[in-house]
PDB file of N, CA and C in Angstrom:
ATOM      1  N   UNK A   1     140.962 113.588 119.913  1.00  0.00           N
ATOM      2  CA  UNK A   1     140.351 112.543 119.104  1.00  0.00           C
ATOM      3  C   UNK A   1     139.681 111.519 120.024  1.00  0.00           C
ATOM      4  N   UNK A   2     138.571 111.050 119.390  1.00  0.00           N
ATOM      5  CA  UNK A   2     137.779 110.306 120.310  1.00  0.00           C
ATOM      6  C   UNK A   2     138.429 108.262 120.146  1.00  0.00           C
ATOM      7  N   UNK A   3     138.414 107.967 121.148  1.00  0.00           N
ATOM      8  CA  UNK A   3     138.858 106.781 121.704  1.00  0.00           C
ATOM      9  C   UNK A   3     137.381 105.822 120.987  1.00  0.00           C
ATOM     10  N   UNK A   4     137.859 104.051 120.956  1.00  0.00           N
ATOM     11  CA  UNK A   4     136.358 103.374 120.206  1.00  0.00           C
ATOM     12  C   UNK A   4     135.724 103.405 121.501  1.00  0.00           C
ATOM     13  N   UNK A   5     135.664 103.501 122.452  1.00  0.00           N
ATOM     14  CA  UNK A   5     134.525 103.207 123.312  1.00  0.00           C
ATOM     15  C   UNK A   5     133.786 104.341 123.753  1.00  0.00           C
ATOM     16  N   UNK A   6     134.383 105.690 123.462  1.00  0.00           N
ATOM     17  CA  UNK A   6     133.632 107.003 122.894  1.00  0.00           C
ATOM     18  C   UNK A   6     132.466 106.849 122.108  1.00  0.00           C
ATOM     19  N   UNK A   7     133.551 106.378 120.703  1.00  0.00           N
ATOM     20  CA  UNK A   7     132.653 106.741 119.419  1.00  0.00           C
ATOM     21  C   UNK A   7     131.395 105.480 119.601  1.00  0.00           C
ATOM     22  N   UNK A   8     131.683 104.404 120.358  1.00  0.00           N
ATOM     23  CA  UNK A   8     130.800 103.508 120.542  1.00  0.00           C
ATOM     24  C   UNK A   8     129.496 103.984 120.916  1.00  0.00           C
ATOM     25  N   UNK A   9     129.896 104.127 122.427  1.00  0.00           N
ATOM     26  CA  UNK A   9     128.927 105.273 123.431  1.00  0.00           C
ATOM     27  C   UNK A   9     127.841 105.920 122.369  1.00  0.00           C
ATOM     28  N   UNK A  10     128.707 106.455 121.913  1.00  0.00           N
ATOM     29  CA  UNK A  10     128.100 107.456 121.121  1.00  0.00           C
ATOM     30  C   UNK A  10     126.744 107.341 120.203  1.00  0.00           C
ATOM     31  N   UNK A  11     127.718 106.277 119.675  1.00  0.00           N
ATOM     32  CA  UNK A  11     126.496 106.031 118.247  1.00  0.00           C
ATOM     33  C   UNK A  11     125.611 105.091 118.947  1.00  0.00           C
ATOM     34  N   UNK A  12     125.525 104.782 120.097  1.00  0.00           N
ATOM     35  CA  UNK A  12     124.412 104.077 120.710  1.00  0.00           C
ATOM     36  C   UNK A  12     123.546 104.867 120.947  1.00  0.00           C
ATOM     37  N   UNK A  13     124.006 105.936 121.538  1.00  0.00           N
ATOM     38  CA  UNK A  13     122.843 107.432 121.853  1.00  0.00           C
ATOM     39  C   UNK A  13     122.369 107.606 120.819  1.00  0.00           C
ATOM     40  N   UNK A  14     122.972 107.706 119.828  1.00  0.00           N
ATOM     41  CA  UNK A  14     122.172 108.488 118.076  1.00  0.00           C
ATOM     42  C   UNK A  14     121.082 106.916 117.907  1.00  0.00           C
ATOM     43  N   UNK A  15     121.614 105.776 117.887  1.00  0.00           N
ATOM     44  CA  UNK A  15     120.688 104.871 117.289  1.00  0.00           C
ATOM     45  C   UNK A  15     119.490 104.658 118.398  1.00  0.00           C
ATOM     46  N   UNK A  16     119.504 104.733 119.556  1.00  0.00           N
ATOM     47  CA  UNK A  16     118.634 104.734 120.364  1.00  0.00           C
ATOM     48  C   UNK A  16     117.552 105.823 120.090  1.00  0.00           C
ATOM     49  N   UNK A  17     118.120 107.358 119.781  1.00  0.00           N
ATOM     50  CA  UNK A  17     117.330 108.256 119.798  1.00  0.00           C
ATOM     51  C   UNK A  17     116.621 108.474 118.600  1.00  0.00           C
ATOM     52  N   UNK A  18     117.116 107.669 117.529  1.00  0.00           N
ATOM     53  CA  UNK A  18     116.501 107.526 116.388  1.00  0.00           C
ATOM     54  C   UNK A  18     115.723 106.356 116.024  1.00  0.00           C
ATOM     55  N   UNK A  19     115.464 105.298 117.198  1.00  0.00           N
ATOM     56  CA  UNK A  19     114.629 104.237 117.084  1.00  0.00           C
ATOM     57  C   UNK A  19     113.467 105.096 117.508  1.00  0.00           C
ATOM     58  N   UNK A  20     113.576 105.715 118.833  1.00  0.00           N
ATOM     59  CA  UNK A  20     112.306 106.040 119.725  1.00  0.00           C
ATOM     60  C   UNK A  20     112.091 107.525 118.391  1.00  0.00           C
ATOM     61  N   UNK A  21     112.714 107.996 117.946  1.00  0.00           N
ATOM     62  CA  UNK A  21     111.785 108.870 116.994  1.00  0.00           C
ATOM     63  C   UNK A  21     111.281 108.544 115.868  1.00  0.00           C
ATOM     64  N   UNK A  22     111.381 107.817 115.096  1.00  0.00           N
ATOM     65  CA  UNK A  22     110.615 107.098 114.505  1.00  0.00           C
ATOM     66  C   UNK A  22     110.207 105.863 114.232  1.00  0.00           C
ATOM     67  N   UNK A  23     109.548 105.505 115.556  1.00  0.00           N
ATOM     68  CA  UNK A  23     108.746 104.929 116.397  1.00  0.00           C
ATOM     69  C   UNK A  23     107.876 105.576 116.672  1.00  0.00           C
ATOM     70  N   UNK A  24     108.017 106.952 117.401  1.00  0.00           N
ATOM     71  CA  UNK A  24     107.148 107.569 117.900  1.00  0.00           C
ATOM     72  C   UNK A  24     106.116 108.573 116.304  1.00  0.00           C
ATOM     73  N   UNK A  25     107.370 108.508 115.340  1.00  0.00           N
ATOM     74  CA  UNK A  25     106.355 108.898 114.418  1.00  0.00           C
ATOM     75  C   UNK A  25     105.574 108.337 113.284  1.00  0.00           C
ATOM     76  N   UNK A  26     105.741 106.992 114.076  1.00  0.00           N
ATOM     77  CA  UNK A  26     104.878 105.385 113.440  1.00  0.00           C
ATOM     78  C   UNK A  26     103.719 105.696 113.947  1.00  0.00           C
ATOM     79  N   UNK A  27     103.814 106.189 115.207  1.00  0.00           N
ATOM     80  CA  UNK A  27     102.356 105.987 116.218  1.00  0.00           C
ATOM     81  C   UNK A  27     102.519 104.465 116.791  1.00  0.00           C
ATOM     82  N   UNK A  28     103.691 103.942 117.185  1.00  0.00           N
ATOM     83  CA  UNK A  28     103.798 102.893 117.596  1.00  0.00           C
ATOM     84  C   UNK A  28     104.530 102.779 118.543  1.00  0.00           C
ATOM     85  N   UNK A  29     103.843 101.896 119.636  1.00  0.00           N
ATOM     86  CA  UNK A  29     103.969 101.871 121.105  1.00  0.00           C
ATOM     87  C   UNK A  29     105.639 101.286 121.324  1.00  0.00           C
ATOM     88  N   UNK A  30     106.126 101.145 122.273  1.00  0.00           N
ATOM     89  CA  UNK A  30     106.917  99.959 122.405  1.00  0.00           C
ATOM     90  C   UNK A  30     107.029  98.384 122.810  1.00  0.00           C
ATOM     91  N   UNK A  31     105.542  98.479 123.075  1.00  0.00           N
ATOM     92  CA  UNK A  31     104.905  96.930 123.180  1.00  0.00           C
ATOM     93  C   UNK A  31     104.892  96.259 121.317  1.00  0.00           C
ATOM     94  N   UNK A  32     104.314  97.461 120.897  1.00  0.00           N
ATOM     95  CA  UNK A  32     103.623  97.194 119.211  1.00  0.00           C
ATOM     96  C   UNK A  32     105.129  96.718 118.609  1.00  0.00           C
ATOM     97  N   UNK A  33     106.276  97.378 118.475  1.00  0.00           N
ATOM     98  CA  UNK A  33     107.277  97.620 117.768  1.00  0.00           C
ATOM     99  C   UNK A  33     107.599  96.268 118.068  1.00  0.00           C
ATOM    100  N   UNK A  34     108.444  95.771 119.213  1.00  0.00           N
ATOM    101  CA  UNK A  34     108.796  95.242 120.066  1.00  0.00           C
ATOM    102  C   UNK A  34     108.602  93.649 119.388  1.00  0.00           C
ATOM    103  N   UNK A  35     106.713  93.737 119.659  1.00  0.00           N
ATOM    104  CA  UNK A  35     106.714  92.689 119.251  1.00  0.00           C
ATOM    105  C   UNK A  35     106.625  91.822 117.575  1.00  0.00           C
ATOM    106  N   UNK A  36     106.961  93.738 116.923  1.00  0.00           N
ATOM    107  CA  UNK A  36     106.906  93.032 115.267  1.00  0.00           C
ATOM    108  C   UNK A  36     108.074  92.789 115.225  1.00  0.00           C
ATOM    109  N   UNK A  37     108.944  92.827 116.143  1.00  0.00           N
ATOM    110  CA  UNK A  37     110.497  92.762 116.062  1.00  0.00           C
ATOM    111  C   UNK A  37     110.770  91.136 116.598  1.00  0.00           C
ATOM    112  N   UNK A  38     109.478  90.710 117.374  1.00  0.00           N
ATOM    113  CA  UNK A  38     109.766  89.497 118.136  1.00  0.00           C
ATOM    114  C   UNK A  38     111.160  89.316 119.361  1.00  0.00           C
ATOM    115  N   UNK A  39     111.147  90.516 120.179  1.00  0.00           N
ATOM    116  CA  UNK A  39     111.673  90.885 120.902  1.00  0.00           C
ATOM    117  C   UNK A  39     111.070  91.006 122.465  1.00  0.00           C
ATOM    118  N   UNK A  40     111.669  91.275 123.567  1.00  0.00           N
ATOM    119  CA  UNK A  40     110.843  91.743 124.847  1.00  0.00           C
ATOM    120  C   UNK A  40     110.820  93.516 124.288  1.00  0.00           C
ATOM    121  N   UNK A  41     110.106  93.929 125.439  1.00  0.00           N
ATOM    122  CA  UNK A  41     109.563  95.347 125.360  1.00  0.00           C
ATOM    123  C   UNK A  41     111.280  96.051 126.218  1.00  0.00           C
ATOM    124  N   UNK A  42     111.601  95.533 126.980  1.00  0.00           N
ATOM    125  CA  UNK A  42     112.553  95.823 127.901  1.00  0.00           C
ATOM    126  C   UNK A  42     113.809  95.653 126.962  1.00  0.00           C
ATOM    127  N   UNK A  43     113.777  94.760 126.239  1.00  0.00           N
ATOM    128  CA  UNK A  43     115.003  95.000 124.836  1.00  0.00           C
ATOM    129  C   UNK A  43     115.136  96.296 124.215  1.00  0.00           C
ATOM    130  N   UNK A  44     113.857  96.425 123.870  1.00  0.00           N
ATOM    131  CA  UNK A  44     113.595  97.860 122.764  1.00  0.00           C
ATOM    132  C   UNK A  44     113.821  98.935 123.808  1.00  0.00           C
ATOM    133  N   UNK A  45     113.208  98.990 124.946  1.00  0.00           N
ATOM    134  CA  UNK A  45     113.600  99.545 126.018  1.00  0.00           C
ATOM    135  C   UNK A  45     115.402 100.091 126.078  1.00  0.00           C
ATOM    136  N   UNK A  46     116.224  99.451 125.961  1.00  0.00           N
ATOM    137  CA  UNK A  46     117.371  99.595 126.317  1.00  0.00           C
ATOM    138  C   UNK A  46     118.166  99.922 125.101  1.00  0.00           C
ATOM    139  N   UNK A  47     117.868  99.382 124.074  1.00  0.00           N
ATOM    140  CA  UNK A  47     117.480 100.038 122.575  1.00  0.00           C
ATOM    141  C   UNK A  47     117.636 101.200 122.754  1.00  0.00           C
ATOM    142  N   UNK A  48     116.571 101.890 123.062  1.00  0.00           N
ATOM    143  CA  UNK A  48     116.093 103.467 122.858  1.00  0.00           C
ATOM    144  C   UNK A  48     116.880 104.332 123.566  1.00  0.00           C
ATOM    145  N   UNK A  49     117.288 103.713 125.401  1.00  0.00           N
ATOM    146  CA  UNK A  49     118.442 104.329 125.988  1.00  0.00           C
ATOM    147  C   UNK A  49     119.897 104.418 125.742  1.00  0.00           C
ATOM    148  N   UNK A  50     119.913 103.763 124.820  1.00  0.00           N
ATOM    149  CA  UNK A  50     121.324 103.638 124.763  1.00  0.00           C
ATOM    150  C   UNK A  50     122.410 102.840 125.425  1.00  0.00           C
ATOM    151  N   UNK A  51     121.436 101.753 126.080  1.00  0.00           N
ATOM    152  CA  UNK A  51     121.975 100.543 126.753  1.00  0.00           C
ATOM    153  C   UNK A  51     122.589  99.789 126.252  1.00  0.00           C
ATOM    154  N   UNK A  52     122.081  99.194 125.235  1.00  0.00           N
ATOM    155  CA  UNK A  52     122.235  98.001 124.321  1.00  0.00           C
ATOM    156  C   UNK A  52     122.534  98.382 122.996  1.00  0.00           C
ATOM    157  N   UNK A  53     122.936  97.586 122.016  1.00  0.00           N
ATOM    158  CA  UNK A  53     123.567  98.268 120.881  1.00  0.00           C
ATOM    159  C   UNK A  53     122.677  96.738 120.130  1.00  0.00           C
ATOM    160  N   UNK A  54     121.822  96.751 119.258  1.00  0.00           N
ATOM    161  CA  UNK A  54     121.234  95.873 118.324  1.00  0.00           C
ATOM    162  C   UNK A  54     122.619  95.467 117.154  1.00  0.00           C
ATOM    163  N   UNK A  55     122.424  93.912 117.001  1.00  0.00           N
ATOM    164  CA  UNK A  55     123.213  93.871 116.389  1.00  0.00           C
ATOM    165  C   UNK A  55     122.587  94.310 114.873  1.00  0.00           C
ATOM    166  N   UNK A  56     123.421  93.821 113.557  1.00  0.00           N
ATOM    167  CA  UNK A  56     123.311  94.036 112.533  1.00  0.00           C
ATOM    168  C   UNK A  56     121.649  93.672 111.551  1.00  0.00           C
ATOM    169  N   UNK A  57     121.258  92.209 112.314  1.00  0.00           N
ATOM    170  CA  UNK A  57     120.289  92.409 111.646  1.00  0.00           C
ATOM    171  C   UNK A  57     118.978  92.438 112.363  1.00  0.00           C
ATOM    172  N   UNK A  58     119.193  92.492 113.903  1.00  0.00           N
ATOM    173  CA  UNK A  58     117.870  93.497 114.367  1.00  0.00           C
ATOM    174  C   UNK A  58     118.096  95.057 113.460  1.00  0.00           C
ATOM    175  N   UNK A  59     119.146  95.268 113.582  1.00  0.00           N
ATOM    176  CA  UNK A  59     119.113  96.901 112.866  1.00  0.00           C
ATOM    177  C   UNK A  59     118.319  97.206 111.451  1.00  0.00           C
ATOM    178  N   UNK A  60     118.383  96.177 110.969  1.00  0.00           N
ATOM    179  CA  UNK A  60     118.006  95.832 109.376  1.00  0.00           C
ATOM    180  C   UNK A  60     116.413  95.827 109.667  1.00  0.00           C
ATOM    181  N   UNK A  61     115.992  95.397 110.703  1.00  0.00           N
ATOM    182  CA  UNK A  61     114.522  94.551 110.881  1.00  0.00           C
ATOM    183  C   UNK A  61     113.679  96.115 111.635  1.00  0.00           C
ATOM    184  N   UNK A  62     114.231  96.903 112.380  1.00  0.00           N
ATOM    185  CA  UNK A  62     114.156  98.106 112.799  1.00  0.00           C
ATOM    186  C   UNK A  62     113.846  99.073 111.547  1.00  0.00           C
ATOM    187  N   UNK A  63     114.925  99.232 110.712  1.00  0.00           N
ATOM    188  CA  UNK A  63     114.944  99.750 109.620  1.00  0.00           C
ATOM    189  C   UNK A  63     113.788  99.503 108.777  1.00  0.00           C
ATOM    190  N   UNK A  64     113.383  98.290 108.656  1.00  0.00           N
ATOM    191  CA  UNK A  64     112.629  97.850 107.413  1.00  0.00           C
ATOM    192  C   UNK A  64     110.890  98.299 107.649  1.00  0.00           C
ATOM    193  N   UNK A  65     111.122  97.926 109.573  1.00  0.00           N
ATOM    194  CA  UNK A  65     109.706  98.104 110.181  1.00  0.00           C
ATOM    195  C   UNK A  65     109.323  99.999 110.227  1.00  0.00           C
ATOM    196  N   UNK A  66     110.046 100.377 110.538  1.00  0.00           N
ATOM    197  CA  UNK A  66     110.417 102.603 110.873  1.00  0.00           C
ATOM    198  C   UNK A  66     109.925 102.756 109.311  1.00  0.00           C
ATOM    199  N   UNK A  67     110.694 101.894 108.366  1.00  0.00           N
ATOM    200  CA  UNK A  67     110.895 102.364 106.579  1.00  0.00           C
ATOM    201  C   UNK A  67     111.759 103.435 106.912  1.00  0.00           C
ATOM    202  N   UNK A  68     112.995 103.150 107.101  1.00  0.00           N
ATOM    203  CA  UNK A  68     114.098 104.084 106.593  1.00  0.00           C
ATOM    204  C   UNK A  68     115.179 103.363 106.929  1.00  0.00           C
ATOM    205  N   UNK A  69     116.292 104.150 106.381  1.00  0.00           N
ATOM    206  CA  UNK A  69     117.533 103.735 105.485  1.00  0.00           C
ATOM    207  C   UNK A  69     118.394 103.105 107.224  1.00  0.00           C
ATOM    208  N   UNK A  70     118.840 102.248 106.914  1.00  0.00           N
ATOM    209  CA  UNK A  70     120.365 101.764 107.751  1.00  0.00           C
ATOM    210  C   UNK A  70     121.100 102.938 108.410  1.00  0.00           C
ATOM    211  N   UNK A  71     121.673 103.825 107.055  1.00  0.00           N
ATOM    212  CA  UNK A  71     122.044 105.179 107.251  1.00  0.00           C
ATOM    213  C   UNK A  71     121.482 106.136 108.150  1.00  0.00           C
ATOM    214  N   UNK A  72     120.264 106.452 107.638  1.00  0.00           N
ATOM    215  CA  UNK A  72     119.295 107.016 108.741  1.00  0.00           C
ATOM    216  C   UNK A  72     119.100 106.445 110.154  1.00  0.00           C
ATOM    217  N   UNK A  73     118.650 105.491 110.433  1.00  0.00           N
ATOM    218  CA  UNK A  73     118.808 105.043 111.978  1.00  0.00           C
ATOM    219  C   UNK A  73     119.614 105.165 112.389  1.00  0.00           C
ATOM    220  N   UNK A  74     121.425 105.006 111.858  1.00  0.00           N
ATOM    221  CA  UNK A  74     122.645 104.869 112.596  1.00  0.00           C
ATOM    222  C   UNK A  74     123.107 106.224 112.837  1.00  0.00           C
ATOM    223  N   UNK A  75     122.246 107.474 111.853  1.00  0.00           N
ATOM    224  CA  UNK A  75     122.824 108.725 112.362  1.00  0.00           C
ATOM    225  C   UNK A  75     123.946 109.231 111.008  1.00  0.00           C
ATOM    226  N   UNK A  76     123.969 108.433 110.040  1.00  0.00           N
ATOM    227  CA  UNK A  76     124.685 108.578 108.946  1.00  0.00           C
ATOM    228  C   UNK A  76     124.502 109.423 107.921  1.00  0.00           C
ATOM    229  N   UNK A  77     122.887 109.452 107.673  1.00  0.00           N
ATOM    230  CA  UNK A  77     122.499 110.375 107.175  1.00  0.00           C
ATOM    231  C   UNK A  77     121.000 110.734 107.278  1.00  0.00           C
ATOM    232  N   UNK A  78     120.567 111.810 106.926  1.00  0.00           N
ATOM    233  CA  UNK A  78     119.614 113.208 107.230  1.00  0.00           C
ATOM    234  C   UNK A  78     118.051 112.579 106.672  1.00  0.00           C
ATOM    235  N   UNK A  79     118.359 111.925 105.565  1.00  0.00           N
ATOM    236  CA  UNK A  79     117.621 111.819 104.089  1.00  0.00           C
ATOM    237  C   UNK A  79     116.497 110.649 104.118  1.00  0.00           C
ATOM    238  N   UNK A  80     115.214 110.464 104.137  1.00  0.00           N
ATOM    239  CA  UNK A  80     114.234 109.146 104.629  1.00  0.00           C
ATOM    240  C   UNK A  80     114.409 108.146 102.678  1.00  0.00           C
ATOM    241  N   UNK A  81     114.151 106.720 103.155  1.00  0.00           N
ATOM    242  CA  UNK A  81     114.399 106.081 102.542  1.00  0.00           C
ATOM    243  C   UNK A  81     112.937 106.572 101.392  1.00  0.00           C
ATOM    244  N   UNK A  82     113.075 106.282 100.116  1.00  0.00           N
ATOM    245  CA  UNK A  82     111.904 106.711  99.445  1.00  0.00           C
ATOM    246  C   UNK A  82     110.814 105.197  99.595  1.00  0.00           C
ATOM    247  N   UNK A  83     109.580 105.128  99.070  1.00  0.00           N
ATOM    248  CA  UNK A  83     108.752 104.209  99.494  1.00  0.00           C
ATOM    249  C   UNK A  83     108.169 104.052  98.848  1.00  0.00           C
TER     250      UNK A  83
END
């Protein structure tokens, strides 16, 4: 069984890898994103690696900007928000 700083780890990789993919299927840079987020580029940056863990309502603001679900970015579920 996985320990919290596993499952932490973890879901940083899934939310990182699911910022930079749809991001990337925005057609939007990480300068562009970044700054509709009102963020540095080097934030989103660490974001995407799995450095940094966004709190709750950058996640929301990520979400709203991508258009998809909370669920979806965090790796929760499969399914795009409808629009």
């Amino acid at each position: 069984m996985k320990g919290p700083a596993e499952m932490n780890e973890e879901r940083r990789g899934t939310i990182g890898k699911n910022i930079k993919r749809f991001r990337e299927e925005k057609k939007l840079s990480q300068s562009q994103l970044a700054k509709q987020l009102w963020i540095e580029r080097t934030s989103l940056a660490g974001y995407e690696r799995g450095q940094r863990l966004p709190d709750i309502f950058m996640l929301c603001k990520i979400a709203d900007i991508l258009e998809i679900s909370l669920d979806v970015l965090t790796g929760r579920e499969g399914v795009r928000k409808d629009g």
